[in-house]
Protein backbone atom coordinates (compact mmCIF):
# COMPACT_ATOMS: atom_id res chain seq x y z
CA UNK A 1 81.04 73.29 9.50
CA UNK A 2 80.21 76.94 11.39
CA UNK A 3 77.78 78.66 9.62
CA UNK A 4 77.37 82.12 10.93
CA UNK A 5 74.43 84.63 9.96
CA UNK A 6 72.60 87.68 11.11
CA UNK A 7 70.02 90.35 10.77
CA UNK A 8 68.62 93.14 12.77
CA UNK A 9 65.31 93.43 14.48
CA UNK A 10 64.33 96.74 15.85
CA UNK A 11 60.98 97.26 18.06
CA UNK A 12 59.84 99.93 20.46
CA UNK A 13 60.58 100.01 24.37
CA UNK A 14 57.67 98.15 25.87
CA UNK A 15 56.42 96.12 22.65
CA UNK A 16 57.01 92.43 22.46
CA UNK A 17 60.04 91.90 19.99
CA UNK A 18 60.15 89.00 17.60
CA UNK A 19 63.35 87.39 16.57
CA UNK A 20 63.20 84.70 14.27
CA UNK A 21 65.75 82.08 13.89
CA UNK A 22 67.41 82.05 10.53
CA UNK A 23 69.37 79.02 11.32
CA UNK A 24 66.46 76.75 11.65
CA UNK A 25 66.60 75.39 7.60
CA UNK A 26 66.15 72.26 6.01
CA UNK A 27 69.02 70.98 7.43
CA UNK A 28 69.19 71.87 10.94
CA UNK A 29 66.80 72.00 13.62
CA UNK A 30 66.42 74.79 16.68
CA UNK A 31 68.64 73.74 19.61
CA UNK A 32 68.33 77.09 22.13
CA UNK A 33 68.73 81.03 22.06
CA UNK A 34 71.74 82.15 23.53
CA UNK A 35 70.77 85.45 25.26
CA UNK A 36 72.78 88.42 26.83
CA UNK A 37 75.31 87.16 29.37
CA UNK A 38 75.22 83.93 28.34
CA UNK A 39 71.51 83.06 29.36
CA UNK A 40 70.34 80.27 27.50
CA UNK A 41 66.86 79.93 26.19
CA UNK A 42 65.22 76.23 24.67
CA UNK A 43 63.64 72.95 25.12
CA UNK A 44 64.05 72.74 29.23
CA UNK A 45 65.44 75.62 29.88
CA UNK A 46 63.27 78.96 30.04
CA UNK A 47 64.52 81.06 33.15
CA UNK A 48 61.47 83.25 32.86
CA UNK A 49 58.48 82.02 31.67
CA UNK A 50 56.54 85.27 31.80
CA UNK A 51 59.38 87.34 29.91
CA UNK A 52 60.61 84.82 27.31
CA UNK A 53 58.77 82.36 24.96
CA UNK A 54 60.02 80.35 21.78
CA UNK A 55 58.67 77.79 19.13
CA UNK A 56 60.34 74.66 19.25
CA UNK A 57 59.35 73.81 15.66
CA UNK A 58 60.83 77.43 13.76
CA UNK A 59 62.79 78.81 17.03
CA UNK A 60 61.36 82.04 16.62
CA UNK A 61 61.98 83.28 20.17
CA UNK A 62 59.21 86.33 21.47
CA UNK A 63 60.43 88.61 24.54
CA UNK A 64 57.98 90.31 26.04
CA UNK A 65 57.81 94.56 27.46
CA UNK A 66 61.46 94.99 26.06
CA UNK A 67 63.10 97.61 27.43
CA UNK A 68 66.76 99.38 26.44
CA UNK A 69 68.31 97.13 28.22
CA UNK A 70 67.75 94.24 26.44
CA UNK A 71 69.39 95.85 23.52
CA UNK A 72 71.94 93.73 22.30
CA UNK A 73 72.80 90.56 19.96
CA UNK A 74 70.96 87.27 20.45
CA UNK A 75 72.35 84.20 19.01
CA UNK A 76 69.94 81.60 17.62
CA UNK A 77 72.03 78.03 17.65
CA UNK A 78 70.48 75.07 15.38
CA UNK A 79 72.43 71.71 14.61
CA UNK A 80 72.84 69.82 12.05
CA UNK A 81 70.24 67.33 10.93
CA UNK A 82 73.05 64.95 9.52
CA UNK A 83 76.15 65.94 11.41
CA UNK A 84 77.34 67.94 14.15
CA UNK A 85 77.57 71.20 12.06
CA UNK A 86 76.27 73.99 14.01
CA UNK A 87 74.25 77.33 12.26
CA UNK A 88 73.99 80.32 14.20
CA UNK A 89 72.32 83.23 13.76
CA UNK A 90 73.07 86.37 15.51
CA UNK A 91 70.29 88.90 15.83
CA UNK A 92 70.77 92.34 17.03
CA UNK A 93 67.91 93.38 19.26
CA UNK A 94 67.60 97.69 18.88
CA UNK A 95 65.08 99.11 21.01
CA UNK A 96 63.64 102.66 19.97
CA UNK A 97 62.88 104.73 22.53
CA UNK A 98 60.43 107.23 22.94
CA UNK A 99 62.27 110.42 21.83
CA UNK A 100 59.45 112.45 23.22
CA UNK A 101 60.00 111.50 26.79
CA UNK A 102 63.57 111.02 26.11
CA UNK A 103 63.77 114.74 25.83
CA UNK A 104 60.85 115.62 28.58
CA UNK A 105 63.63 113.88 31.46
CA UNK A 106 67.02 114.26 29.81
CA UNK A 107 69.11 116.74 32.39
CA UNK A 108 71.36 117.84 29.57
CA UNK A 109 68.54 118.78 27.02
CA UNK A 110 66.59 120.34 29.83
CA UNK A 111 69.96 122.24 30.82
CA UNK A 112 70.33 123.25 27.15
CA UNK A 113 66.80 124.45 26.98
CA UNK A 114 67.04 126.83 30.19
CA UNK A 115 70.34 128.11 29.11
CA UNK A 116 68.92 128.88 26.23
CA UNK A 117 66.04 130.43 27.42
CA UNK A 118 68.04 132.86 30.63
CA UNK A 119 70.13 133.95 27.37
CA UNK A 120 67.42 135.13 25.27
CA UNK A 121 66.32 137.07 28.23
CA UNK A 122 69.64 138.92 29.09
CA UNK A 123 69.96 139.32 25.29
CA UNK A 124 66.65 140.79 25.35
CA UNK A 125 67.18 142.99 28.51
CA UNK A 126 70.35 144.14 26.55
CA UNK A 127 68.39 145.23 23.82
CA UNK A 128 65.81 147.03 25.30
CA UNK A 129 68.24 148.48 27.79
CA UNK A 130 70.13 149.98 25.04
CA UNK A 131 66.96 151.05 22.88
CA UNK A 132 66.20 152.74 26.33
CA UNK A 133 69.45 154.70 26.44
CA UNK A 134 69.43 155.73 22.39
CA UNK A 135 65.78 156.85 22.87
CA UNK A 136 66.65 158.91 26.51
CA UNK A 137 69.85 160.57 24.45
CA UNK A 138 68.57 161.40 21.60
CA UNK A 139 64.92 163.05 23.61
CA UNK A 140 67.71 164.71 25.28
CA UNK A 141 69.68 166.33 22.57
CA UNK A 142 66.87 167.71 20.62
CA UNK A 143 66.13 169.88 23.34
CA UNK A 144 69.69 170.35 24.70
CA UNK A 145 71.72 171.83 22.04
């Protein structure tokens, strides 16, 4: 039996992120993390040691300085304590960014914000232009005529 759940866990860019494993019950025990691309993560296996660190006993599986590009769904895998069922638990990793300095570097919201601001100053010029020329004509009649 295939038992399939999951949940989302969203964390800052930079922070560590925390994804427990929900498949780890009563009756089946942590096995390994599959990660993005197929990276596996468990008992003898740990590709990076500095980045990545689980508990064997719950599987709760910590990754360290996330960034957006460890975004993505994680897939806990526990088996069966009886059996060769298999309970997996997808987590989706979403990492908030910093919306601030998002919009500080982002070429199309700084292009947006300096079209914005060259309009405002031809509408402006327009205006005063034009208040200019009323003004000058009307100065001018009242003595003219």
């Amino acid at each position: 039996m295939l038992l399939i759940r999951s949940s989302v866990q969203e964390v800052p860019v930079g922070a560590t992120a925390v994804l427990p494993c929900l498949s780890n019950d009563d009756n089946h025990r942590f096995q390994f993390w599959q990660l993005i691309g197929d990276q596996v993560v468990g008992p003898g296996n740990l590709p990076n040691r500095d980045k990545y660190k689980f508990e064997v006993l719950t599987g709760t599986l910590y990754i360290r300085s996330v960034s957006t590009a460890e975004a993505g769904f994680y897939k806990c895998i526990s088996k069966g304590i009886e059996g060769s069922d298999l309970s997996i638990k997808s987590v989706e990793l979403i990492v908030k960014k910093d919306w601030d300095e998002v919009y500080e570097n982002d070429y199309e919201t700084n292009l947006f914000r300096g079209l914005v601001a060259v309009g405002s100053i031809v509408v402006l010029l327009v205006a005063g232009i034009l208040a200019f020329y009323i003004y000058r004509r009307r100065k001018g009649s009242r003595f003219g005529g």
